[in-house]
Every structure is written in C-alpha cells, then in structure tokens.
N, C-alpha and C. Protein backbone atom coordinates (compact mmCIF):
# COMPACT_ATOMS: atom_id res chain seq x y z
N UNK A 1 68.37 196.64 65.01
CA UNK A 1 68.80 195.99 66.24
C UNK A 1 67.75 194.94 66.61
N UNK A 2 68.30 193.73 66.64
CA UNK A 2 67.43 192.41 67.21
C UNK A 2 67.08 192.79 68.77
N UNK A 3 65.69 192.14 69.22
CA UNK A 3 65.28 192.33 70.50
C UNK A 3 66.74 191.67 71.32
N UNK A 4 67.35 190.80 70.90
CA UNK A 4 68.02 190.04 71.36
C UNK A 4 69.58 191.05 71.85
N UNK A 5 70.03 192.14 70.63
CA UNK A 5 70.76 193.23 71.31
C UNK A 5 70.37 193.98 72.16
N UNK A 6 68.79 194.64 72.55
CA UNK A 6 68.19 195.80 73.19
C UNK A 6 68.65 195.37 74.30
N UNK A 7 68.72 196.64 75.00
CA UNK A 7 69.03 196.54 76.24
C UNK A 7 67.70 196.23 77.09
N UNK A 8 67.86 196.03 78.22
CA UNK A 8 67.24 195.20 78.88
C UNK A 8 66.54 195.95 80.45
N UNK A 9 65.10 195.68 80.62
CA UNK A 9 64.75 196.30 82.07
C UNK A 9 63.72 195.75 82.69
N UNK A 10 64.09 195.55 84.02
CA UNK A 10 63.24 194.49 84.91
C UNK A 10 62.13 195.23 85.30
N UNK A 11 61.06 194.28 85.62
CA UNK A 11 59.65 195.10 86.11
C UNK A 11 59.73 194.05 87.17
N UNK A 12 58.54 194.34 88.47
CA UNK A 12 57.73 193.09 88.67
C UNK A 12 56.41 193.52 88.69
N UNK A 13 55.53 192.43 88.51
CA UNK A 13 54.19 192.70 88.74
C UNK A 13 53.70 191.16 89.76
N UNK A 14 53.04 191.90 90.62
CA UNK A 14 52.71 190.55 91.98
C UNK A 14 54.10 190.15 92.50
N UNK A 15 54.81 190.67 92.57
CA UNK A 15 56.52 189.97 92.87
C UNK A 15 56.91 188.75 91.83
N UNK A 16 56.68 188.98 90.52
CA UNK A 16 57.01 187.83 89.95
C UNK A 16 57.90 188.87 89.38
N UNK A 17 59.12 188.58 88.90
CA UNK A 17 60.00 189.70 88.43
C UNK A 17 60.01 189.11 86.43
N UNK A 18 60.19 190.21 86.09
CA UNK A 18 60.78 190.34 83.75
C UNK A 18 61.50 191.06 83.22
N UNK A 19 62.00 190.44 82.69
CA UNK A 19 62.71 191.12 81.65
C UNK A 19 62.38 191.65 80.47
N UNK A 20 62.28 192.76 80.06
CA UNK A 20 62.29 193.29 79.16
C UNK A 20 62.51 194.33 78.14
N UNK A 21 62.79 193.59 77.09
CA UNK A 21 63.55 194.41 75.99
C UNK A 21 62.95 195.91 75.65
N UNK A 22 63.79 196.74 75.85
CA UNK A 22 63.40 198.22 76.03
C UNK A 22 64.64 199.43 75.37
N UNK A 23 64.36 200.35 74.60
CA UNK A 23 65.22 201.46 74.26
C UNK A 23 65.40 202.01 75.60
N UNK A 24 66.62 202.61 75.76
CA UNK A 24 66.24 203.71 77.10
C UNK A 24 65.74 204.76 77.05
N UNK A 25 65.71 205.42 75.69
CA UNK A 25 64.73 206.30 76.27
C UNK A 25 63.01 205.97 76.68
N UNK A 26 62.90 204.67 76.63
CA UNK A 26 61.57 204.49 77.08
C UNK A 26 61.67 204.03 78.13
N UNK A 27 62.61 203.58 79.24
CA UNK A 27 62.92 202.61 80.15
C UNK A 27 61.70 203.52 81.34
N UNK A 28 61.76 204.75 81.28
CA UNK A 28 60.73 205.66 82.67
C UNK A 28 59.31 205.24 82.31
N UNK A 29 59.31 204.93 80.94
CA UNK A 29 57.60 205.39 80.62
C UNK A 29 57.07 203.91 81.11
N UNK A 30 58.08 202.48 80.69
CA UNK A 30 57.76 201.35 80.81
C UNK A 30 57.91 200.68 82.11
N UNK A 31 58.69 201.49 83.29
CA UNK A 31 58.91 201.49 84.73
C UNK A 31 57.61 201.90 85.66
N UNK A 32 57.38 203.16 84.51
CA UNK A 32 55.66 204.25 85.30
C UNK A 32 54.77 202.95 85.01
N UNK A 33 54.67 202.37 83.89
CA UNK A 33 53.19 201.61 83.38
C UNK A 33 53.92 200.30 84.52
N UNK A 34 54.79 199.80 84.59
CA UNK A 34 54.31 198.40 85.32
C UNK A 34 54.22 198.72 86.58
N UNK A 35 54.68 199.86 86.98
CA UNK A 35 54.28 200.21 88.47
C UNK A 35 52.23 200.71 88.52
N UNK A 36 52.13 201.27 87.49
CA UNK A 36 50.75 201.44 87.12
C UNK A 36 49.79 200.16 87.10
N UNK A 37 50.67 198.91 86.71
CA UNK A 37 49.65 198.46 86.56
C UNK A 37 50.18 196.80 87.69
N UNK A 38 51.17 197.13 88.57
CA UNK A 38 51.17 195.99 89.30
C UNK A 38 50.09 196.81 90.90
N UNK A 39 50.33 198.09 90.74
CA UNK A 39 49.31 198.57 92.00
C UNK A 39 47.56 198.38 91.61
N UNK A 40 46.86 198.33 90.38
CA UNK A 40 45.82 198.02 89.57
C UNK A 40 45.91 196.47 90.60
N UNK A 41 47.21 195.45 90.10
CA UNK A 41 46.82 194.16 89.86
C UNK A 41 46.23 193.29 91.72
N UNK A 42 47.68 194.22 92.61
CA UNK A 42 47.85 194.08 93.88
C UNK A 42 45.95 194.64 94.68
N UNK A 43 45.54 195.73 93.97
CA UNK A 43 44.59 196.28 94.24
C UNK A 43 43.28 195.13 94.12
N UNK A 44 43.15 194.65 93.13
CA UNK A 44 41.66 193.68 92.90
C UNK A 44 42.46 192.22 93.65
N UNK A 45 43.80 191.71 93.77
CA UNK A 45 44.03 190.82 94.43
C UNK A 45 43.60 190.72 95.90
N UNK A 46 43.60 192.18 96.07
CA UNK A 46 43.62 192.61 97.53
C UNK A 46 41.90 192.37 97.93
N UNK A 47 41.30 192.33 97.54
CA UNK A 47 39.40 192.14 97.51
C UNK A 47 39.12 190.99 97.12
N UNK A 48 40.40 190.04 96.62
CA UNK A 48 39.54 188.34 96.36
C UNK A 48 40.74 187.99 95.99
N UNK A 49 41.27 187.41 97.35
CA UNK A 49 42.42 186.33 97.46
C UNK A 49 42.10 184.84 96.77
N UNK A 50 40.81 184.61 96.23
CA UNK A 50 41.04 183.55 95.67
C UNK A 50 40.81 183.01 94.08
N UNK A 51 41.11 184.90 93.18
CA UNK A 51 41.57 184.65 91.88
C UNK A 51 43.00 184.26 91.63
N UNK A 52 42.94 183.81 91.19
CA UNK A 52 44.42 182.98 90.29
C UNK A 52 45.15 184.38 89.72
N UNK A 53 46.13 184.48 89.84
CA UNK A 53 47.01 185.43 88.54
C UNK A 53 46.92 185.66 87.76
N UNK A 54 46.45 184.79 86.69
CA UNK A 54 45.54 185.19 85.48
C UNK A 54 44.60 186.18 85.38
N UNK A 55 43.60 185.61 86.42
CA UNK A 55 42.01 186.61 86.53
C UNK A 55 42.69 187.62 86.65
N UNK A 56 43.34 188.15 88.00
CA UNK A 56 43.64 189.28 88.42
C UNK A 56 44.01 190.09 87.05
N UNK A 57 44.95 188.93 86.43
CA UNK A 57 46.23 190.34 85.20
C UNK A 57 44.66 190.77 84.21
N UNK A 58 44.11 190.08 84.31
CA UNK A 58 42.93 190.09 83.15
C UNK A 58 42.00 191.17 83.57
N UNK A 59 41.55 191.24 84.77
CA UNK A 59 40.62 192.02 85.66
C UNK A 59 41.50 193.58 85.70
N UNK A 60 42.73 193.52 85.71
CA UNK A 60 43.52 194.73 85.66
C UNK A 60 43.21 195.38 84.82
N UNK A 61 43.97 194.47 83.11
CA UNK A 61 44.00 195.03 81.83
C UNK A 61 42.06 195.69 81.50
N UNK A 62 41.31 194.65 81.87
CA UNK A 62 39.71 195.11 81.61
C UNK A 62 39.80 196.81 82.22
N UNK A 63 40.30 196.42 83.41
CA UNK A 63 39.87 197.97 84.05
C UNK A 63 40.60 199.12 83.69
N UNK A 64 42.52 198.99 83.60
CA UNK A 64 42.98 200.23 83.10
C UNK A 64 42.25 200.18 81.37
N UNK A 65 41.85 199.68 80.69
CA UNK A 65 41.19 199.97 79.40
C UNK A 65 39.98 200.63 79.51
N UNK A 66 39.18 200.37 80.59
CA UNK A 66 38.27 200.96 80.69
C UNK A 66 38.56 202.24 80.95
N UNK A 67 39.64 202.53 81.88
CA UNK A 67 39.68 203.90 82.50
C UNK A 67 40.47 204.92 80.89
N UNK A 68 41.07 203.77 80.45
CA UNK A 68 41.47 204.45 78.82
C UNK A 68 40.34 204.99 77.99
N UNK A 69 39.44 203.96 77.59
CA UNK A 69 39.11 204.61 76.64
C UNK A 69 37.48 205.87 77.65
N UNK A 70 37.91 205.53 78.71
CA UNK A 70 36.76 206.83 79.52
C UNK A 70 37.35 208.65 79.19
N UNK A 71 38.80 208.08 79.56
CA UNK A 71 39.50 209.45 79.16
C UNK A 71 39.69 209.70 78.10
N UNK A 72 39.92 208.94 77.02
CA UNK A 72 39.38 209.10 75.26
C UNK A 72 38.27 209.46 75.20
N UNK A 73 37.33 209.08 75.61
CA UNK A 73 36.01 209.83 75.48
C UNK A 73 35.98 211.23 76.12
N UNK A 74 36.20 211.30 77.19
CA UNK A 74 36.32 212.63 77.81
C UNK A 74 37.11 213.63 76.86
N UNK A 75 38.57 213.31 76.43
CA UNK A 75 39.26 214.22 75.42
C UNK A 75 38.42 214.33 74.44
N UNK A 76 37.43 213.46 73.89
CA UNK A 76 36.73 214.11 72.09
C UNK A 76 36.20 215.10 72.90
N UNK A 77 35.43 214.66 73.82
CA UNK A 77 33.93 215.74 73.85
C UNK A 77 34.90 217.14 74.44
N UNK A 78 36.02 217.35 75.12
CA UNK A 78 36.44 218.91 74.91
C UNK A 78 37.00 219.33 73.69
N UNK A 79 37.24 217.93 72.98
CA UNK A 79 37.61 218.48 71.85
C UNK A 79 36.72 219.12 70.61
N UNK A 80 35.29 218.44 70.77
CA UNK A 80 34.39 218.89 70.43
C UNK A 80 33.67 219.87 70.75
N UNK A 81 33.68 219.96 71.73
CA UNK A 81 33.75 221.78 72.17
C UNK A 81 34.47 222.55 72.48
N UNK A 82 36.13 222.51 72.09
CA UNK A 82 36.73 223.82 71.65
C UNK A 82 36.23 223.90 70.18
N UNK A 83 36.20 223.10 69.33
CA UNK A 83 35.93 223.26 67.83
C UNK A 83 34.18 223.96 67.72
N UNK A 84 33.33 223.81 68.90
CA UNK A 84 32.18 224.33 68.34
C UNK A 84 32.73 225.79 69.22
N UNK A 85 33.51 226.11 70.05
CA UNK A 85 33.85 227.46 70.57
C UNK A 85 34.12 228.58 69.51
N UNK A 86 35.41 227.36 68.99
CA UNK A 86 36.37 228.20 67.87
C UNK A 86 35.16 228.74 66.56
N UNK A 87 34.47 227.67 66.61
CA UNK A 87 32.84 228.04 65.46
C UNK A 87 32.37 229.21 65.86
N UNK A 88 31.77 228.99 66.88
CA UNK A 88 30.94 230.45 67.52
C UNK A 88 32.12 231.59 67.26
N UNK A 89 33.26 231.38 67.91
CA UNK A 89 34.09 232.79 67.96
C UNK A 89 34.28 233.60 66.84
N UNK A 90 34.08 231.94 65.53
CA UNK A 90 34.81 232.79 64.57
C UNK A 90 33.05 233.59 63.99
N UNK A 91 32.27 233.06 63.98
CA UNK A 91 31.14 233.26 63.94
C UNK A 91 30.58 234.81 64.00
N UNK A 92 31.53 235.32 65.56
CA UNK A 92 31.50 236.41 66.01
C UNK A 92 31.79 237.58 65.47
N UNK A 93 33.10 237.16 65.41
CA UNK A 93 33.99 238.17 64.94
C UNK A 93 33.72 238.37 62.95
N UNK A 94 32.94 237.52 62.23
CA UNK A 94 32.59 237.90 60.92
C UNK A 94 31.38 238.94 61.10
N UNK A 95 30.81 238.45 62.13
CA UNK A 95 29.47 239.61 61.99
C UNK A 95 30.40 241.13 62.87
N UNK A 96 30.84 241.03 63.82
CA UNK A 96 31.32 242.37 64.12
C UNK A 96 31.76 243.17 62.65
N UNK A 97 32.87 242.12 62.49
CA UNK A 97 33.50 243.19 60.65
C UNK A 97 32.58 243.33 59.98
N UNK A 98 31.45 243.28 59.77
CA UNK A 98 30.52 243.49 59.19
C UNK A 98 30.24 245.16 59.07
C-alpha cells in the first residue's frame, strides 16, 4: 500500500494542523506522541515568546530525546541488576545443593 492509499490522521502541534499517513492500528500511539510533544513544544514557547517555530520544534525534539535516552539508561542499569541478582541467586542456590 502506497502512503498515498493509507489512511489518513490529523495532529496539530502549536495550532498548525497535518496530515498524516498512518495504519489504524497506530492512529492512538501517533495521537499520544503529538499530543506529547505539542505540550513539550507549547511548554518552552511558553518561557520565550521570541523563538521562532523552528527553535521551539528543535528545543522540544533536544529535550524529549534527552528524557529518552535518560530512561534508556535508567532501564540498562535495572537491567543490569536483575542479571547480577539472577547471578547471586543462582550463585546461592548451587552452594545450598551442595
């Protein structure tokens, strides 16, 4: 299917309204993110009325990435310590059967 058949779903971000080409079953996830990220954009507009639209979309994307890859980092390191848990546990339980 050409973008040109997909069905179709409006966002706005700053009140500028888009279209875009979307499956439906993704239409919630891509509704959550531009609402995610026109309150981001409205938010730093709101502290310096005299960036341009650009800065702002730019100043957005910088920051939800930042807050991305913070929570990527946060997920290794529990992930790195259930795996040294699961170490110790198993650790444990070889010396008990012992």
């Amino acid at each position: 299917m050409s973008d040109a058949e997909r069905p179709t779903t409006e966002i706005a971000l700053l009140g500028r309204h888009y279209t875009i080409a979307c499956d439906p079953g993704a239409k919630d996830n891509l509704v959550r993110a531009a609402r995610y990220l026109d309150r981001a954009m409205h938010g730093i507009q709101s502290k310096s009325t005299t960036l341009s639209n650009d800065r702002v979309t730019v100043m957005a994307a910088l920051n939800i990435t930042h807050e991305l890859l913070e929570a990527l980092d946060e997920q290794r390191g529990y992930e790195a310590e259930l795996t040294r848990l699961g170490e110790r546990l198993d650790g444990a339980l070889k010396n008990r059967s012992k």
